[in-house]
PDB file of N, CA and C in Angstrom:
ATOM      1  N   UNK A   1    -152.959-114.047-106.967  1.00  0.00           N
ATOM      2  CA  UNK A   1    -151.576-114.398-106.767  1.00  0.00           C
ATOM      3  C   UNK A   1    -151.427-115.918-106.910  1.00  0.00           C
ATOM      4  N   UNK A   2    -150.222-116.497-107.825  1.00  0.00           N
ATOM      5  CA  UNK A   2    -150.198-117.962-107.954  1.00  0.00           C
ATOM      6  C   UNK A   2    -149.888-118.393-106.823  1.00  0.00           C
ATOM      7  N   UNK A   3    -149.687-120.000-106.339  1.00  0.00           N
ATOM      8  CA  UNK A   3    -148.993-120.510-105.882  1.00  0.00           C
ATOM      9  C   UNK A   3    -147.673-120.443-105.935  1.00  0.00           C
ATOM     10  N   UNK A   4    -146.344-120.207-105.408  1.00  0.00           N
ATOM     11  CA  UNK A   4    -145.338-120.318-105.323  1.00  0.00           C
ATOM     12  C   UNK A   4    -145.000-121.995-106.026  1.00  0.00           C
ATOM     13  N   UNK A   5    -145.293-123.360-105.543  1.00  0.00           N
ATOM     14  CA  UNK A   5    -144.959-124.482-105.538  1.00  0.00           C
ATOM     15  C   UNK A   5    -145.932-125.228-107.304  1.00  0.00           C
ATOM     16  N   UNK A   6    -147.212-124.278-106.964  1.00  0.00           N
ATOM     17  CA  UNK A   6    -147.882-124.751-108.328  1.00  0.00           C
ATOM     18  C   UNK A   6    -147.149-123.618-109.841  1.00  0.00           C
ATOM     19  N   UNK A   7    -146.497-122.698-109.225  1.00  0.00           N
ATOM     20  CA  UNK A   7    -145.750-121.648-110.844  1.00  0.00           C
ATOM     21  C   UNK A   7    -144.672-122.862-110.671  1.00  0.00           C
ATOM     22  N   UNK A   8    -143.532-123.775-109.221  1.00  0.00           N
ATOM     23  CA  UNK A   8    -142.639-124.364-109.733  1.00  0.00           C
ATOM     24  C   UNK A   8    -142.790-125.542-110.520  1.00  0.00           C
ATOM     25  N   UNK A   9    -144.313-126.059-110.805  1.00  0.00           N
ATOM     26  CA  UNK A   9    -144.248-126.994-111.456  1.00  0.00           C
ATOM     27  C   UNK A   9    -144.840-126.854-112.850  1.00  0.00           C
ATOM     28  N   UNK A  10    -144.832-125.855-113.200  1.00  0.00           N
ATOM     29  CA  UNK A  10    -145.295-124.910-114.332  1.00  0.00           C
ATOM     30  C   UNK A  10    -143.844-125.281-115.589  1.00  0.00           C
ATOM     31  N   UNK A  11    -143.446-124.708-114.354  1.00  0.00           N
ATOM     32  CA  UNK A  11    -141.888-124.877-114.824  1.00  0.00           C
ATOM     33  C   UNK A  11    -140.614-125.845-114.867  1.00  0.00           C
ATOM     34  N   UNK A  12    -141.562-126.924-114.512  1.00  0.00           N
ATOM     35  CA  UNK A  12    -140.542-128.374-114.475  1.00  0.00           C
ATOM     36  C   UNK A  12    -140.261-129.170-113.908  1.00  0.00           C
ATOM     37  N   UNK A  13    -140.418-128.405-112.760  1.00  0.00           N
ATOM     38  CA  UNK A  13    -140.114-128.956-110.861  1.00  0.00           C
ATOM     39  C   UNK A  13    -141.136-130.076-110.381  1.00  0.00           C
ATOM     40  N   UNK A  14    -141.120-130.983-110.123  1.00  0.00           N
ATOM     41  CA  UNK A  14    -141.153-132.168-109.858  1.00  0.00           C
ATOM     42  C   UNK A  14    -140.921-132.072-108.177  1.00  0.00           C
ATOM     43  N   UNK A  15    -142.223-133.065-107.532  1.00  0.00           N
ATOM     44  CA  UNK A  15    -141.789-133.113-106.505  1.00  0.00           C
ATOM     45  C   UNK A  15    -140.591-134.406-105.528  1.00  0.00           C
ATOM     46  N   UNK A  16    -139.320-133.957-104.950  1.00  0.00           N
ATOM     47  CA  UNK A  16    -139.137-135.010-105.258  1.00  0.00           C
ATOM     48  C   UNK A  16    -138.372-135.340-103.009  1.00  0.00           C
ATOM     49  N   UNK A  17    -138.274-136.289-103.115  1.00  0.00           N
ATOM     50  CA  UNK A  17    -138.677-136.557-101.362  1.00  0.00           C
ATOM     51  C   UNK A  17    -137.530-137.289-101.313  1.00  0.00           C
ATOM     52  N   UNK A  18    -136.481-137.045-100.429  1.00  0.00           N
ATOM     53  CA  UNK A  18    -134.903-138.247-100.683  1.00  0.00           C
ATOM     54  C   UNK A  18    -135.268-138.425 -98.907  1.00  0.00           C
ATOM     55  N   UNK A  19    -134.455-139.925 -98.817  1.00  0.00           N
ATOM     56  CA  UNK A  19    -134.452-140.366 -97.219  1.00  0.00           C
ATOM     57  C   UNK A  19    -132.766-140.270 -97.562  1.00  0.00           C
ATOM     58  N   UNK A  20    -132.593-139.785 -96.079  1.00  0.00           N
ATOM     59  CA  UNK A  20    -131.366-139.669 -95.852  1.00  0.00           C
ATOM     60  C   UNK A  20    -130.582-140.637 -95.130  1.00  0.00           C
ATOM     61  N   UNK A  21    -130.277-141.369 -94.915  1.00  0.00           N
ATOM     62  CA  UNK A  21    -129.587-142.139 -93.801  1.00  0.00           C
ATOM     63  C   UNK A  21    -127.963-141.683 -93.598  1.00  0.00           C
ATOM     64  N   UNK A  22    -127.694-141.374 -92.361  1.00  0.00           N
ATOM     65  CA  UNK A  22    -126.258-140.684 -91.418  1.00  0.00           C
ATOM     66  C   UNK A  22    -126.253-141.645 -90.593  1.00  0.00           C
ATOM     67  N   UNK A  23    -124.806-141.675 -90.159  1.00  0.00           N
ATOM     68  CA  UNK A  23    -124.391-142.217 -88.732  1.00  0.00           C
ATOM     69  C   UNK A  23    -124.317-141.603 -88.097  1.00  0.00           C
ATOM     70  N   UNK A  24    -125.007-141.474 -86.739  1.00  0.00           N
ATOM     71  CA  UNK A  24    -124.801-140.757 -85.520  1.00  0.00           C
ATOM     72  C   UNK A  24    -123.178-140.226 -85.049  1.00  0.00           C
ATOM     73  N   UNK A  25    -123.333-138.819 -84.926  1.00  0.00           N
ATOM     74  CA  UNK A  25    -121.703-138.181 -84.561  1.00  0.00           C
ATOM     75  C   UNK A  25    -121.163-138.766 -83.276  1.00  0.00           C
ATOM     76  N   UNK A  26    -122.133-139.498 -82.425  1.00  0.00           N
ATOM     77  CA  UNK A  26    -121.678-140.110 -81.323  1.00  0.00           C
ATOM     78  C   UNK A  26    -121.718-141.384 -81.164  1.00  0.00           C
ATOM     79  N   UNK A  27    -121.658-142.182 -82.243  1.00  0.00           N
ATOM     80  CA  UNK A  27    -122.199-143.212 -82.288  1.00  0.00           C
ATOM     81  C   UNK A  27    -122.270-143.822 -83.618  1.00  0.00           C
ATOM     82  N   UNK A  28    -121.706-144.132 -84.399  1.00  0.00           N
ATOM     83  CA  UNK A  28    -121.226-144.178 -85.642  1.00  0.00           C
ATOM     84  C   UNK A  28    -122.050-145.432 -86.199  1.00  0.00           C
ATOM     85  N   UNK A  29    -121.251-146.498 -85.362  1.00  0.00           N
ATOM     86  CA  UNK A  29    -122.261-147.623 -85.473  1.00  0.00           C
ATOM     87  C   UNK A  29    -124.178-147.579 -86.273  1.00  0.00           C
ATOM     88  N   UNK A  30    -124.677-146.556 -85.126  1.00  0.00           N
ATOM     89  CA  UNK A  30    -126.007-146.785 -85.166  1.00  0.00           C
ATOM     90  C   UNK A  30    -126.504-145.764 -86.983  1.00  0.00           C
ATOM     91  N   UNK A  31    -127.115-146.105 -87.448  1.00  0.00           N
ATOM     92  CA  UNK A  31    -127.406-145.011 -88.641  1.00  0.00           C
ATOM     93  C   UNK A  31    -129.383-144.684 -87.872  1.00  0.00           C
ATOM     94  N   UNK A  32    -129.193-142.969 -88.249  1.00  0.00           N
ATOM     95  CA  UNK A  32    -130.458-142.073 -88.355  1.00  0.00           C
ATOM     96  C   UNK A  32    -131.244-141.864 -89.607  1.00  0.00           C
ATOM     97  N   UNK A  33    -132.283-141.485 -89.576  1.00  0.00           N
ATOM     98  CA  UNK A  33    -132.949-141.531 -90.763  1.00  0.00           C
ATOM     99  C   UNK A  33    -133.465-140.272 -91.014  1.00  0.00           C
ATOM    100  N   UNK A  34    -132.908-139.174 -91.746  1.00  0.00           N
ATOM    101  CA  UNK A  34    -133.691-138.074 -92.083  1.00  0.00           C
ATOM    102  C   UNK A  34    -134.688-137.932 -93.416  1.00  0.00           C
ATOM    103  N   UNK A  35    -135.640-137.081 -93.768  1.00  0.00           N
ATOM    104  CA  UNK A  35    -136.617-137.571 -94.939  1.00  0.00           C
ATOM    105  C   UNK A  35    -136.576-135.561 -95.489  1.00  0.00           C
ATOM    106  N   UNK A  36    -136.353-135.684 -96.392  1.00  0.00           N
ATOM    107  CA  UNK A  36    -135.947-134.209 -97.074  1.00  0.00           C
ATOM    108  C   UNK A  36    -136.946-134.262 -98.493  1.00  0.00           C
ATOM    109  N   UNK A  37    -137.740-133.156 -98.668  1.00  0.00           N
ATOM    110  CA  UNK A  37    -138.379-132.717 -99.320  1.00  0.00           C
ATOM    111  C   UNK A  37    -138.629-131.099 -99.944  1.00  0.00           C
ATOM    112  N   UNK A  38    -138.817-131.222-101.229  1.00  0.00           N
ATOM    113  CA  UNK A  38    -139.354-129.929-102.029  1.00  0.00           C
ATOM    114  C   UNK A  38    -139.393-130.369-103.710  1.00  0.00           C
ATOM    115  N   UNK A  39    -139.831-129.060-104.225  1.00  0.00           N
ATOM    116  CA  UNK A  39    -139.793-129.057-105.280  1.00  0.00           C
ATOM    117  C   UNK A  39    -138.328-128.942-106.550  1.00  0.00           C
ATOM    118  N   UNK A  40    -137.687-130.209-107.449  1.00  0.00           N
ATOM    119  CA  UNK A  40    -136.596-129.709-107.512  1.00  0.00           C
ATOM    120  C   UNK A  40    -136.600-130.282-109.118  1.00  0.00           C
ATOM    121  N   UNK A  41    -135.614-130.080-109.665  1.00  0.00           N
ATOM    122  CA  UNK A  41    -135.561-130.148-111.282  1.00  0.00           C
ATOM    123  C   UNK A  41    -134.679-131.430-111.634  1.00  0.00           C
ATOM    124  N   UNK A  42    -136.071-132.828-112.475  1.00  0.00           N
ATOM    125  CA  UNK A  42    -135.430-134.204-112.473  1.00  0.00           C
ATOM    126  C   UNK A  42    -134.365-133.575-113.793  1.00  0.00           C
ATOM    127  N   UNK A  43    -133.316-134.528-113.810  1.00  0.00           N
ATOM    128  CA  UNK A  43    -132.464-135.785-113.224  1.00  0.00           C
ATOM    129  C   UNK A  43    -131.883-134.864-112.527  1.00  0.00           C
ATOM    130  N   UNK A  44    -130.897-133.711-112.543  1.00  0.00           N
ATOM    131  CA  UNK A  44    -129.409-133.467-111.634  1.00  0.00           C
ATOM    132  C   UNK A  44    -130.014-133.183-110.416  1.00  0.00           C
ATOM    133  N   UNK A  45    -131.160-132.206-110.202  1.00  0.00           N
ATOM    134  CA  UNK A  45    -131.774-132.502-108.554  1.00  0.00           C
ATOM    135  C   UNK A  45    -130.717-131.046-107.704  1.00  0.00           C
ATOM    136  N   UNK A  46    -130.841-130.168-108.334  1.00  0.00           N
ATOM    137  CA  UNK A  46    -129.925-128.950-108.194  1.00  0.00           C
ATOM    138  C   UNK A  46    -129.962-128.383-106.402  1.00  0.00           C
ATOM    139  N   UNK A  47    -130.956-128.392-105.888  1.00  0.00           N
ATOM    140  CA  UNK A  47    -131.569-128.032-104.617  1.00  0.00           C
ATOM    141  C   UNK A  47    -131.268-129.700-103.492  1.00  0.00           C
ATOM    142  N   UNK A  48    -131.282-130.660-104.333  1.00  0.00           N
ATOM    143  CA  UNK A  48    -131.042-131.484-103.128  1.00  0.00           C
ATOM    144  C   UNK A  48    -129.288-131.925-102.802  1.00  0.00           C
ATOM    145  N   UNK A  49    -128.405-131.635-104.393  1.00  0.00           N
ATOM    146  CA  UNK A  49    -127.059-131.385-104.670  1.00  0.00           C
ATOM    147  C   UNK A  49    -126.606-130.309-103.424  1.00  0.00           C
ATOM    148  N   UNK A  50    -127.302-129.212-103.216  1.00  0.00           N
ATOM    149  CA  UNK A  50    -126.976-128.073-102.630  1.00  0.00           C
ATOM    150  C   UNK A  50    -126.941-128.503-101.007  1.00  0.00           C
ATOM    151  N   UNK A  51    -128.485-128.850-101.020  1.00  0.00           N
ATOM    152  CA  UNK A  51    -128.510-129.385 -99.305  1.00  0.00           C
ATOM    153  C   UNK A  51    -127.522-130.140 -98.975  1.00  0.00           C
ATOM    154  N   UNK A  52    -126.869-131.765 -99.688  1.00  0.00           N
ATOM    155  CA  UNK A  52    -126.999-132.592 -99.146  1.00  0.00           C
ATOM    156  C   UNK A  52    -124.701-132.092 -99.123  1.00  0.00           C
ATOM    157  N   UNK A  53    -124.697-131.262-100.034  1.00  0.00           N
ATOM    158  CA  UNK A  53    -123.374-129.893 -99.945  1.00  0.00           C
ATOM    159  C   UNK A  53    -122.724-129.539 -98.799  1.00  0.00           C
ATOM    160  N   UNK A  54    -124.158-128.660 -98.314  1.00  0.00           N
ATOM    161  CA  UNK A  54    -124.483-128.159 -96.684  1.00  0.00           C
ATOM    162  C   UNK A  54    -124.224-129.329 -95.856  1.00  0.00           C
ATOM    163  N   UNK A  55    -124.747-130.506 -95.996  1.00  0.00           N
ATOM    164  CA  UNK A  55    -124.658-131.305 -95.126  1.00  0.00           C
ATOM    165  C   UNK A  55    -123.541-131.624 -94.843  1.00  0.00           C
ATOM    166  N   UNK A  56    -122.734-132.114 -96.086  1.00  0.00           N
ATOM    167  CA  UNK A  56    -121.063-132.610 -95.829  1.00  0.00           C
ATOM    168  C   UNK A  56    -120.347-131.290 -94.655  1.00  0.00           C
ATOM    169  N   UNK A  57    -120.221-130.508 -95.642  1.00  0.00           N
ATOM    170  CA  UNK A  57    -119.916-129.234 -94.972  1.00  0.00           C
ATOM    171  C   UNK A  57    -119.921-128.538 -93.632  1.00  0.00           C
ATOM    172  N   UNK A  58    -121.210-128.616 -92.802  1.00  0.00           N
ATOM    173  CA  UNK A  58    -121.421-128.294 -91.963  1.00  0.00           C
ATOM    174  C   UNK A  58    -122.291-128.812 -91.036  1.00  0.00           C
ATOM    175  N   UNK A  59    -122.289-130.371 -90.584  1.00  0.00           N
ATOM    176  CA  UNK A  59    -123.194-131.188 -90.320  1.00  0.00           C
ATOM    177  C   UNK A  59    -121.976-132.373 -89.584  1.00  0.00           C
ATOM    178  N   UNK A  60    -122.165-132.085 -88.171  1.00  0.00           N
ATOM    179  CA  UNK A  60    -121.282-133.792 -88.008  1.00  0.00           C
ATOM    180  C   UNK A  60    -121.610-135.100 -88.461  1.00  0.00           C
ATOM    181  N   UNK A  61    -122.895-135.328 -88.587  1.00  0.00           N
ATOM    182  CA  UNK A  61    -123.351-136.759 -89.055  1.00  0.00           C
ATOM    183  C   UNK A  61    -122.823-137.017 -90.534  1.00  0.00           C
ATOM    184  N   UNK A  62    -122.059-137.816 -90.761  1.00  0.00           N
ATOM    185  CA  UNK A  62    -121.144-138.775 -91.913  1.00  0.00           C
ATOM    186  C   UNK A  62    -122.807-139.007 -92.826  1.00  0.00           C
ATOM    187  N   UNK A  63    -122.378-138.972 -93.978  1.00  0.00           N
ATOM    188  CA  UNK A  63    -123.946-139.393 -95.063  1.00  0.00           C
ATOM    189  C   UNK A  63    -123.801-140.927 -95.115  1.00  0.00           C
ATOM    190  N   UNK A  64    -124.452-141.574 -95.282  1.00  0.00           N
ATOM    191  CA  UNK A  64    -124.480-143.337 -95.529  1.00  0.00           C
ATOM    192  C   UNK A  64    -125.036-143.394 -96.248  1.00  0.00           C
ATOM    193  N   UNK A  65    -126.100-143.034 -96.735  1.00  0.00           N
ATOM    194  CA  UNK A  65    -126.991-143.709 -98.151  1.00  0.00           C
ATOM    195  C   UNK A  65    -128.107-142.307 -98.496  1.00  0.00           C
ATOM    196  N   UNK A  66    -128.080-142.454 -99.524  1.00  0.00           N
ATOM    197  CA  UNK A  66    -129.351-141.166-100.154  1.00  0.00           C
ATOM    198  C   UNK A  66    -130.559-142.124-101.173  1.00  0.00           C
ATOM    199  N   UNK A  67    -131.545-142.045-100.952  1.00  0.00           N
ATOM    200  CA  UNK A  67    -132.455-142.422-101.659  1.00  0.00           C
ATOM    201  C   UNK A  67    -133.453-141.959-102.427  1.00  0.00           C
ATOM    202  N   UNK A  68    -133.892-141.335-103.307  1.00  0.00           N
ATOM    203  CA  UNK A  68    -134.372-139.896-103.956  1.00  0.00           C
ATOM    204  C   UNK A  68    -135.422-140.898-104.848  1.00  0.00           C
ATOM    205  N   UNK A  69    -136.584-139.892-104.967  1.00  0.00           N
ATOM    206  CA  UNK A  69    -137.967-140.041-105.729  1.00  0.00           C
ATOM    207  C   UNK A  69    -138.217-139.135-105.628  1.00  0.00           C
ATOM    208  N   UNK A  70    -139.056-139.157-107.338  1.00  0.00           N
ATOM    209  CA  UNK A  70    -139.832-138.089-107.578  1.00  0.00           C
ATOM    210  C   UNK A  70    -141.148-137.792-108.202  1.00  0.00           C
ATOM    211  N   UNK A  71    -142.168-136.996-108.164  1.00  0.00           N
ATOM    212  CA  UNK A  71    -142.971-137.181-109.003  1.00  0.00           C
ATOM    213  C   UNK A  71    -143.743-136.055-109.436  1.00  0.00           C
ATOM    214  N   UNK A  72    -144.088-136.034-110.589  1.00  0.00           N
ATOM    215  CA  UNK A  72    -144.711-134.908-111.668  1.00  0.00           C
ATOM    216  C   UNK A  72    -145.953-135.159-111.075  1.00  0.00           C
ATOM    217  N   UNK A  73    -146.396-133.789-110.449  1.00  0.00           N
ATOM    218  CA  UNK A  73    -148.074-133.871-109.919  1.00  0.00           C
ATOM    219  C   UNK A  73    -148.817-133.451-110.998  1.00  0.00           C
ATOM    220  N   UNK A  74    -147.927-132.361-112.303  1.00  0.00           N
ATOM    221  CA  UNK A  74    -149.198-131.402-113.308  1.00  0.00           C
ATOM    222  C   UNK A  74    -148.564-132.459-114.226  1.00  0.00           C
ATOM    223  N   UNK A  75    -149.626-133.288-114.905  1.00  0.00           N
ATOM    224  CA  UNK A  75    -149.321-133.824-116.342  1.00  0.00           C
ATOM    225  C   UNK A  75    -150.060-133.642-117.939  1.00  0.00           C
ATOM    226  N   UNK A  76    -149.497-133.488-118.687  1.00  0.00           N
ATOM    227  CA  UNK A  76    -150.462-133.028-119.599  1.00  0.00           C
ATOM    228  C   UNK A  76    -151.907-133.680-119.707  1.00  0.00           C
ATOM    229  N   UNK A  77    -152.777-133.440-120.042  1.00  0.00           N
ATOM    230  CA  UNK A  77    -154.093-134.285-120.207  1.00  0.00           C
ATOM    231  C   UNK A  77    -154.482-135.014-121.080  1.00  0.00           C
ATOM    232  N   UNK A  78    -154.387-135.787-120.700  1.00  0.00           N
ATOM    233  CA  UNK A  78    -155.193-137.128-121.955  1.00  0.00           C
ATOM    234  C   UNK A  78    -156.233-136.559-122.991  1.00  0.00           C
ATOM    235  N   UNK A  79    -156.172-136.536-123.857  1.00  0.00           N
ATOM    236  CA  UNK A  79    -157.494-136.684-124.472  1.00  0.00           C
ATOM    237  C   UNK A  79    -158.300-137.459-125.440  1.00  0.00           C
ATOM    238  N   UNK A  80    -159.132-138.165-125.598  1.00  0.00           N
ATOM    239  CA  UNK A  80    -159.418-139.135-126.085  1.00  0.00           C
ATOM    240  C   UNK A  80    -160.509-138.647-127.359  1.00  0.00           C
ATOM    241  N   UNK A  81    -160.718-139.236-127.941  1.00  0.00           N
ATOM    242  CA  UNK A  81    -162.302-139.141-128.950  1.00  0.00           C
ATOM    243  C   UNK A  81    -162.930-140.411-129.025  1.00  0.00           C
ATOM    244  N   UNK A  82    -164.009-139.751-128.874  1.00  0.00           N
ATOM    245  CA  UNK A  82    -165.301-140.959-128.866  1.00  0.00           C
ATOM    246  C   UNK A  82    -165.128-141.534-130.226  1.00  0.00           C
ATOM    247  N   UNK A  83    -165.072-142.397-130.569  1.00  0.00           N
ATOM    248  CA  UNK A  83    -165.332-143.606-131.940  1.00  0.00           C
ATOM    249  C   UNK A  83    -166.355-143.460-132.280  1.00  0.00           C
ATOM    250  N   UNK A  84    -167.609-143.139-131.411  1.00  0.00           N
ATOM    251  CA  UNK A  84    -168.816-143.202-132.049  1.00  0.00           C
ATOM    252  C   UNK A  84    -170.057-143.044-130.810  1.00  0.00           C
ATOM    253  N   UNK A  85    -171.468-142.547-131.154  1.00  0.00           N
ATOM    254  CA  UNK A  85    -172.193-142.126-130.234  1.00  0.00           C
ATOM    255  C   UNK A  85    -173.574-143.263-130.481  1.00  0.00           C
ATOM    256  N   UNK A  86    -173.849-143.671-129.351  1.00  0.00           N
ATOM    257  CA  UNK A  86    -175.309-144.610-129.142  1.00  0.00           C
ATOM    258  C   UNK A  86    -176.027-144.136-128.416  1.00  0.00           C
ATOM    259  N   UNK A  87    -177.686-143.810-128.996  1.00  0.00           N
ATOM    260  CA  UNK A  87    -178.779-143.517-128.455  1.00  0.00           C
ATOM    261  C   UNK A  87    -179.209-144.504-127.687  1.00  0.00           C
ATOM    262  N   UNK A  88    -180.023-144.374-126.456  1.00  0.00           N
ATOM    263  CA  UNK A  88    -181.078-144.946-126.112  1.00  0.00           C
ATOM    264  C   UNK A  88    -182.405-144.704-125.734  1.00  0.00           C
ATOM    265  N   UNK A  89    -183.671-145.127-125.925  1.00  0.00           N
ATOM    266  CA  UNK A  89    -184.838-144.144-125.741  1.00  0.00           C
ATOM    267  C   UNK A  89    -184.896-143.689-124.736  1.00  0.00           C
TER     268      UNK A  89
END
């Protein structure tokens, strides 16, 4: 049986990690720091679009700033050729 997270990067998915920063619902002033992660598809970011959706939606904390990275863990493989081979006794 595959991996669930290693078939999503089979397929494109990129891992990608956004910090969230909100203002406290009681406290507006002060900003919180949430850190949100998974596997999601670079550039539009379809799964963190959705969450951060949810969040407006149904979340008292106001959004203040989103910060998003990502990174390709499977990359194709290099491959090189030797120029040339040297003996030694």
């Amino acid at each position: 049986m595959v991996d669930a997270s290693f078939a999503a990067q089979l397929e494109g998915y990129s891992l990608t990690t956004a910090e969230i920063l909100y203002r406290m619902p009681d406290h507006p002033v002060l900003l919180q720091s949430f850190v949100w992660q998974d596997y999601d598809l670079h550039p539009r970011f379809p799964k963190l679009a959705k969450f951060l959706d949810f969040w407006s939606k149904n979340l008292d904390g106001q959004l203040y700033r989103v910060r998003v990275a990502h990174q390709h863990l499977i990359h194709p493989s290099e491959v090189r050729f030797v120029g040339g081979v040297l003996r030694l006794h």
